[in-house]
Protein backbone atom coordinates (compact mmCIF):
# COMPACT_ATOMS: atom_id res chain seq x y z
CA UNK A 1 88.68 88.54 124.50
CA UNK A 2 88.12 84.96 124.38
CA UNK A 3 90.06 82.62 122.15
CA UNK A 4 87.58 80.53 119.83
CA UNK A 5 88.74 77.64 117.70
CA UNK A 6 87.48 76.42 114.69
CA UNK A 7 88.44 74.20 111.73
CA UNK A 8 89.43 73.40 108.05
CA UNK A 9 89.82 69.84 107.76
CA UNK A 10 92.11 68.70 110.36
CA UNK A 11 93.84 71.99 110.65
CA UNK A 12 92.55 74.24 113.70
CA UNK A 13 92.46 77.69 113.21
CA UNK A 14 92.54 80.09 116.68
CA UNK A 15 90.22 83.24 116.62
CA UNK A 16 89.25 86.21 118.69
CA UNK A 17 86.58 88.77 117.58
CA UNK A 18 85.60 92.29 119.00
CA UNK A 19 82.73 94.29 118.69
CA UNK A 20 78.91 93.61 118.38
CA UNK A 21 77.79 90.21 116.45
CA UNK A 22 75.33 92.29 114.84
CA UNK A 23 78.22 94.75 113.27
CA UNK A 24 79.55 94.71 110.09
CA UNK A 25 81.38 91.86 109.59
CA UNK A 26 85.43 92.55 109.25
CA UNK A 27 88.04 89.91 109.05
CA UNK A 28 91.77 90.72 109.85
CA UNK A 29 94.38 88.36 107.72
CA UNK A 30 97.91 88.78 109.58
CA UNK A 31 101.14 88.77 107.56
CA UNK A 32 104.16 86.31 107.59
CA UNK A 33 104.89 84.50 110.93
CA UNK A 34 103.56 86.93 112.91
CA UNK A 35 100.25 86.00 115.39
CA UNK A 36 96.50 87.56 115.52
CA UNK A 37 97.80 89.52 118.67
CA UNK A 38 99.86 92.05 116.01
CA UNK A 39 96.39 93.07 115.07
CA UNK A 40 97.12 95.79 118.43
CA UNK A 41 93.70 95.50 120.33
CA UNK A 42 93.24 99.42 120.57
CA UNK A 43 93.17 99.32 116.20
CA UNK A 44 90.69 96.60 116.67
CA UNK A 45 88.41 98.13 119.32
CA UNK A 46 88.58 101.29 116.68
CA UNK A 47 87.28 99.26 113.88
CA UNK A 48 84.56 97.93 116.59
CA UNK A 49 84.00 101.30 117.07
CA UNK A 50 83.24 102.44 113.87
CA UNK A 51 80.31 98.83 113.72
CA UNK A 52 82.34 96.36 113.03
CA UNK A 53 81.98 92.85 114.30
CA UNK A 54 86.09 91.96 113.96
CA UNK A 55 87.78 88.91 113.41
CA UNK A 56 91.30 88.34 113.96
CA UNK A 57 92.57 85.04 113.43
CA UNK A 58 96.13 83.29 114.02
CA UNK A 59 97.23 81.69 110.53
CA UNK A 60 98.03 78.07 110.45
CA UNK A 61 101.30 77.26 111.77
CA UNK A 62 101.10 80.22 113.58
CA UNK A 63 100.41 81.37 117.60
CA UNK A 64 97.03 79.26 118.53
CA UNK A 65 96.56 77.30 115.28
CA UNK A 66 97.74 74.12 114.37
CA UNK A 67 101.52 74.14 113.79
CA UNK A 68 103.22 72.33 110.83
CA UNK A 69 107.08 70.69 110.69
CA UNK A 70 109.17 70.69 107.51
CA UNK A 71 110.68 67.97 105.56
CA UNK A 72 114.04 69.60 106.11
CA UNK A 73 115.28 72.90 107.20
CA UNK A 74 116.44 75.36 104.74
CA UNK A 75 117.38 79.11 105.43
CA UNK A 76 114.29 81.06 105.24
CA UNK A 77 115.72 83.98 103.37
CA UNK A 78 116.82 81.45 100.41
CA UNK A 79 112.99 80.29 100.67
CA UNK A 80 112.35 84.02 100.03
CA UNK A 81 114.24 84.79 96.96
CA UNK A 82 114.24 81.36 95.41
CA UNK A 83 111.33 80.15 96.30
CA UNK A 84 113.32 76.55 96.73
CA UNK A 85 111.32 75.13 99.85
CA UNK A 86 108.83 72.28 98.91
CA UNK A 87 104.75 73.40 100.22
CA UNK A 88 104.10 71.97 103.12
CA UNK A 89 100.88 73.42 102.00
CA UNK A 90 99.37 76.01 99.79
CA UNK A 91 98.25 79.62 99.94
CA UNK A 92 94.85 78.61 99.28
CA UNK A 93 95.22 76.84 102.19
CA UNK A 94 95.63 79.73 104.02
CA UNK A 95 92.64 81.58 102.27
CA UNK A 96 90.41 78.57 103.31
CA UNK A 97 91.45 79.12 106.70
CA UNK A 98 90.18 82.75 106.79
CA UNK A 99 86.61 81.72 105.41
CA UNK A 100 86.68 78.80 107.93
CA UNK A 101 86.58 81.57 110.29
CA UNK A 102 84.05 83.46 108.46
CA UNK A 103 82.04 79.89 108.28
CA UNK A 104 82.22 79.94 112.26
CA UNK A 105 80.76 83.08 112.69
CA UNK A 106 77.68 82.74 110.38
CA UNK A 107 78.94 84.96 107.76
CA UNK A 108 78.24 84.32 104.24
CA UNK A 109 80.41 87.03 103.01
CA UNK A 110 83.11 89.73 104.72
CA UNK A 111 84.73 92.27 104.91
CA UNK A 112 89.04 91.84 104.24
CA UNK A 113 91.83 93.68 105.74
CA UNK A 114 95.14 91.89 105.50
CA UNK A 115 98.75 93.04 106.61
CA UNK A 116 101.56 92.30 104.43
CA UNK A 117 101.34 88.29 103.60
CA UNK A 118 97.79 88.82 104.72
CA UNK A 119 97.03 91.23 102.02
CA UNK A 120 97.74 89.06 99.55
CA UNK A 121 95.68 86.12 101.11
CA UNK A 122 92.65 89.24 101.42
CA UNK A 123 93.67 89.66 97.52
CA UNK A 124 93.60 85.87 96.64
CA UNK A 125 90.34 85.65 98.46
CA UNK A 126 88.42 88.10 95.96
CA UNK A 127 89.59 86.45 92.95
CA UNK A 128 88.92 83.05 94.32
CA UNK A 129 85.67 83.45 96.08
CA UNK A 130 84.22 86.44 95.29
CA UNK A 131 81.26 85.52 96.90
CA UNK A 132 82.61 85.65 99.93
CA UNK A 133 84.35 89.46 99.49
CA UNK A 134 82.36 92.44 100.41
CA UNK A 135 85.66 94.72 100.68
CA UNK A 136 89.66 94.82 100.46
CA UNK A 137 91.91 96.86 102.34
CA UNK A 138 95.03 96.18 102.28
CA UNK A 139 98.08 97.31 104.94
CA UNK A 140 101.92 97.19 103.64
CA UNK A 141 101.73 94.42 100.36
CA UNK A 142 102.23 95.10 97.00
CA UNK A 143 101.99 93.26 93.51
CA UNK A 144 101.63 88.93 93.84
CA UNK A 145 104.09 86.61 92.58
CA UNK A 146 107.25 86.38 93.52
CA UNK A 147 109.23 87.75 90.69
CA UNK A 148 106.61 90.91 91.02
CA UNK A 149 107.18 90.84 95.04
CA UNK A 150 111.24 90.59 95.08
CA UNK A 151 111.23 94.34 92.27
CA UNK A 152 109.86 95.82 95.52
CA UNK A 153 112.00 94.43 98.34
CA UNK A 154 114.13 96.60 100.52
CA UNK A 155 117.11 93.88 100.87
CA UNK A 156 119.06 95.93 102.91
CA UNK A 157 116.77 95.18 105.65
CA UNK A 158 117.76 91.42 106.05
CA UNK A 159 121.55 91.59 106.84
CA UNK A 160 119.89 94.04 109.90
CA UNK A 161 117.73 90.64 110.78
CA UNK A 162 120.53 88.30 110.80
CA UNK A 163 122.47 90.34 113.14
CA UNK A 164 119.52 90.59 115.86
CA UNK A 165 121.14 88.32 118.54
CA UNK A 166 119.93 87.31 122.13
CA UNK A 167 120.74 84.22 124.54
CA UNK A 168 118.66 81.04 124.01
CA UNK A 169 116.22 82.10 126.94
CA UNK A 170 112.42 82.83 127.06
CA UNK A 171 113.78 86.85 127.82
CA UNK A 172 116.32 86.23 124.94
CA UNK A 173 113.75 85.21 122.42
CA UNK A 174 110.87 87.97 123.73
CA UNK A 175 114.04 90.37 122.96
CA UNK A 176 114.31 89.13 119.49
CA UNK A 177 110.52 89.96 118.88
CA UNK A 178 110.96 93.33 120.38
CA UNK A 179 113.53 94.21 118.14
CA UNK A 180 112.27 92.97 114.70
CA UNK A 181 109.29 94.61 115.53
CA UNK A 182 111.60 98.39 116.35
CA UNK A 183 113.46 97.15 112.48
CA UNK A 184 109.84 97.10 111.18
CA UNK A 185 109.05 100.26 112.45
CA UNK A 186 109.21 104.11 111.48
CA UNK A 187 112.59 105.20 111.88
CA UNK A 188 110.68 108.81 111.63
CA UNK A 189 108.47 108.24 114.69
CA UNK A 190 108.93 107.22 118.30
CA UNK A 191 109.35 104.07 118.83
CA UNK A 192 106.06 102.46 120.81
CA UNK A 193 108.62 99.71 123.11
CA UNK A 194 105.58 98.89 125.71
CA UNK A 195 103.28 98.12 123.48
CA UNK A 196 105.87 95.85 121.46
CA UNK A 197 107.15 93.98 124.63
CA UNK A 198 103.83 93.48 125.08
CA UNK A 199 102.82 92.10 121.93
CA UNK A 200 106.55 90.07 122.14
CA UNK A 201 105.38 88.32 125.39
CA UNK A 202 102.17 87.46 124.70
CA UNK A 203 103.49 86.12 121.20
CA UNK A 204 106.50 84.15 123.08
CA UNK A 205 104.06 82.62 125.80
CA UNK A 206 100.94 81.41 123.36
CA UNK A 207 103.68 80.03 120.97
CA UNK A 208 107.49 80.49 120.83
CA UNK A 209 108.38 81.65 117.06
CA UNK A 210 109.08 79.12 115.18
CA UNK A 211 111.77 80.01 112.45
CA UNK A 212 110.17 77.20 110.24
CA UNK A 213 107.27 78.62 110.02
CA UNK A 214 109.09 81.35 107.88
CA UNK A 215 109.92 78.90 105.38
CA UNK A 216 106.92 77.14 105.23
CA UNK A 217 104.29 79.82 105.20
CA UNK A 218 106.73 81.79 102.24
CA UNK A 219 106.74 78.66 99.98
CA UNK A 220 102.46 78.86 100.60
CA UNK A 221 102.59 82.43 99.53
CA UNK A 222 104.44 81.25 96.08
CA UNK A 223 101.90 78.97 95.53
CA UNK A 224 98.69 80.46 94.79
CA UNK A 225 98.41 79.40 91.30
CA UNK A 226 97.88 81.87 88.84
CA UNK A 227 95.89 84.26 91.73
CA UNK A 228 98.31 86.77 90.61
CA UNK A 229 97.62 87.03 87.20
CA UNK A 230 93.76 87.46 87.96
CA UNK A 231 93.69 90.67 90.00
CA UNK A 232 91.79 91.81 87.24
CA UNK A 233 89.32 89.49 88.27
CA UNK A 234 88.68 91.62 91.40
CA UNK A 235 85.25 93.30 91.85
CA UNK A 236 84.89 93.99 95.02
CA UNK A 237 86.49 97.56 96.17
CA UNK A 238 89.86 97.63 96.92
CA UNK A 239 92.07 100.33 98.69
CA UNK A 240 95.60 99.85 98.90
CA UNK A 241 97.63 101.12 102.06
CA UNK A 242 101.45 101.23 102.34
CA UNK A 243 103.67 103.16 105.35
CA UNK A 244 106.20 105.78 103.45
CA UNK A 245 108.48 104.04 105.84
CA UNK A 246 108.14 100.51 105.25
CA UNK A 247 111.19 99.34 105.54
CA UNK A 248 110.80 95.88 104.30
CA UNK A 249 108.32 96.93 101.18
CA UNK A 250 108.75 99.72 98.51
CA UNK A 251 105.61 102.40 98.93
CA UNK A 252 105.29 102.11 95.25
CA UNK A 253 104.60 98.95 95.54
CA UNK A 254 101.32 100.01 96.38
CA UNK A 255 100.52 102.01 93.65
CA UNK A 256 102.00 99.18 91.26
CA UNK A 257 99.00 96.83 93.03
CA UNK A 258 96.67 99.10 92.29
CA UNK A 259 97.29 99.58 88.60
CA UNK A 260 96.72 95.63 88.44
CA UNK A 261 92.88 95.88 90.22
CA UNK A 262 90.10 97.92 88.58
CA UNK A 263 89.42 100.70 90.36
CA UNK A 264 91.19 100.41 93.05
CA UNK A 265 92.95 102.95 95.26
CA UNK A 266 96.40 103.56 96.61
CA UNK A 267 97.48 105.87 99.75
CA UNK A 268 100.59 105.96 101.59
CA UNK A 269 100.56 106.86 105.45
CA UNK A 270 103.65 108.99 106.50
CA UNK A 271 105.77 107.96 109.83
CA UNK A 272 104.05 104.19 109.05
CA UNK A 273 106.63 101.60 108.72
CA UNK A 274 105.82 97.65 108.06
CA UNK A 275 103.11 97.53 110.93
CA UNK A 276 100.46 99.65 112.32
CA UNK A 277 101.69 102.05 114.81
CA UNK A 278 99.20 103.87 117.31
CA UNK A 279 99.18 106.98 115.59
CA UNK A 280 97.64 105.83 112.22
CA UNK A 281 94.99 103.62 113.74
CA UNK A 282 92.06 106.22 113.46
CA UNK A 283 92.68 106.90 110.05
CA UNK A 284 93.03 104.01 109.06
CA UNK A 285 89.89 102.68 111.15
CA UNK A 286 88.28 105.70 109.27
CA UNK A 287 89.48 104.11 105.87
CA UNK A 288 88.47 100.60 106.44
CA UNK A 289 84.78 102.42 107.40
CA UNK A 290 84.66 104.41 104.56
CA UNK A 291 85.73 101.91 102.06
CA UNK A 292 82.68 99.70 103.73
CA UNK A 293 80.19 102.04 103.78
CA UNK A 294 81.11 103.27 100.12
C-alpha cells in the first residue's frame, strides 16, 4: 500500500486504502493513540474482499499525520478520569479529519467502522453530518461522554499499564507496544506475538509513541459538545460490536450504546479482547458487509 496525504486546514492527515476505487466506499476510524497500521492488513484485504474500497487513516497527532505538543504535561490517566487537560483541539476535529479523507477520495458519503475512540468519532460523524454516513459499525466503544464512558471502565487494567517497563531503546519501546497490545488482548485465546511485533515495529519506526498524544487526543474525545446527547439523532444503521473479553471496556457497554441509537444492534464476539484478533476478522468482515448491503 501506498501512503497518501491529505489535509484539513493546516493539519495533514496520512492515508492508505485497499481494494477497488470502484468498491463500496468504507472508512476505518482507529481508537486512542494507536496508528492506521492496527487496522491488521489481512481484516482490511477481507473487507476489500467482500467490495469495499477501504480507507484507513492515521488520526492527527498520530503515526503519519501531523503531530501536536501540549501546553504542559499532565499524567494521561488523570486526563482520563478527570478530564483536567486543556484541548489542544477538539473531537470534531478529529471527525473533520476522517471526511477530509473521504473529501480526497471523491466520496460524498461513506461507510464508518471505528475501533474504540474511533467508534465514537464514527458515532459523532452521523449525528454531525449525516450526509456524509451511509453506515456505522462500531468495534469495542460504548456510551459517549465521559461520565457515561468511566460506568464502563475496567480500572483494574491500568495499574497492569503502569507496570509495563522496558529500557529507553528503540527494542525497549517496540517491547512496550508488544505488550500493551498482549494486555489488550483475549486472555481466552492465543496470543498472535508476530503479528503484534509486527504491528509494534512498524508503529515505532513511522512514529515513536508519543505518551502526549494520550492526553491530548482524550481531552478531544471529552469535547464533542453535546454529540452525546444526540445519538438519537442517528439515522443511518448502526451495529454495535464489543469482544466478551475486552479488557479495557465492559461488553455491556455495548448494549447500553445501543439502547441510546434507534434501531441499532448490539453483538458481542467471544475470545475478542480490545482489538481485532485474526480469528474474528471474517465475521466481522461479514458484518460490516451485511450491515452495508442491508
Amino acid at each position: 500500500m501506498t501512503v497518501q496525504m491529505t489535509h484539513n486546514g493546516e493539519v495533514q492527515i496520512a492515508y492508505e486504502t485497499f481494494g477497488p476505487p470502484a468498491g463500496e466506499p468504507l472508512l476505518l476510524i482507529m481508537g486512542l493513540d494507536f496508528q492506521m497500521v492496527y487496522w491488521p492488513d489481512g481484516f482490511c484485504q477481507a473487507l476489500a474482499e467482500r467490495g469495499f474500497h477501504v480507507a484507513r487513516f492515521d488520526n492527527r497527532d498520530a503515526g503519519l499525520s501531523t503531530h501536536f505538543s501540549s501546553p504542559k504535561q499532565e499524567n494521561p490517566f488523570r486526563v482520563l478520569f478527570r478530564g483536567s487537560a486543556r484541548p489542544v483541539y477538539t473531537g470534531s476535529d478529529m471527525v473533520d479529519d476522517g471526511l477530509a479523507v473521504m473529501d480526497a477520495l471523491g466520496w460524498d458519503n461513506a461507510h464508518l467502522c471505528g475501533a474504540s475512540m474511533g467508534s465514537g468519532l464514527a458515532l459523532a460523524a452521523a449525528v454531525l453530518h449525516p450526509q456524509r454516513v451511509r453506515t456505522v459499525t462500531t468495534f469495542a466503544g460504548g456510551p459517549l461522554g465521559k461520565i457515561n464512558v468511566l460506568r464502563y471502565v475496567q480500572f483494574g487494567v491500568f495499574p497492569r499499564f503502569a507496570r509495563i517497563k522496558h529500557p529507553d531503546t528503540d527494542e525497549g519501546a517496540i517491547r512496550t507496544l508488544v505488550d500493551m497490545i498482549r494486555l489488550l488482548s483475549s486472555p481466552n485465546h492465543p496470543f498472535d506475538e508476530q503479528w503484534a511485533r509486527s504491528a509494534a515495529e512498524i508503529s515505532h519506526a513511522r512514529s515513536p509513541r508519543d505518551p502526549g498524544t494520550t492526553q491530548r487526543q482524550t481531552a478531544a474525545g471529552h469535547n464533542l459538545g453535546d454529540v452525546a446527547r444526540r445519538l438519537g439523532e442517528i439515522t443511518a444503521p448502526t451495529l454495535i460490536i464489543n469482544g466478551a473479553d475486552d479488557p479495557l471496556i465492559r461488553p455491556s457497554a455495548g448494549t447500553a450504546l445501543a439502547r441510546r441509537i434507534p434501531g441499532a444492534r448490539a453483538v458481542v464476539y467471544p475470545r475478542v479482547g480490545h482489538l481485532l484478533p485474526e480469528h474474528a476478522w471474517t465475521t466481522m468482515a461479514d458484518a460490516v458487509a451485511a450491515q452495508a448491503g442491508g
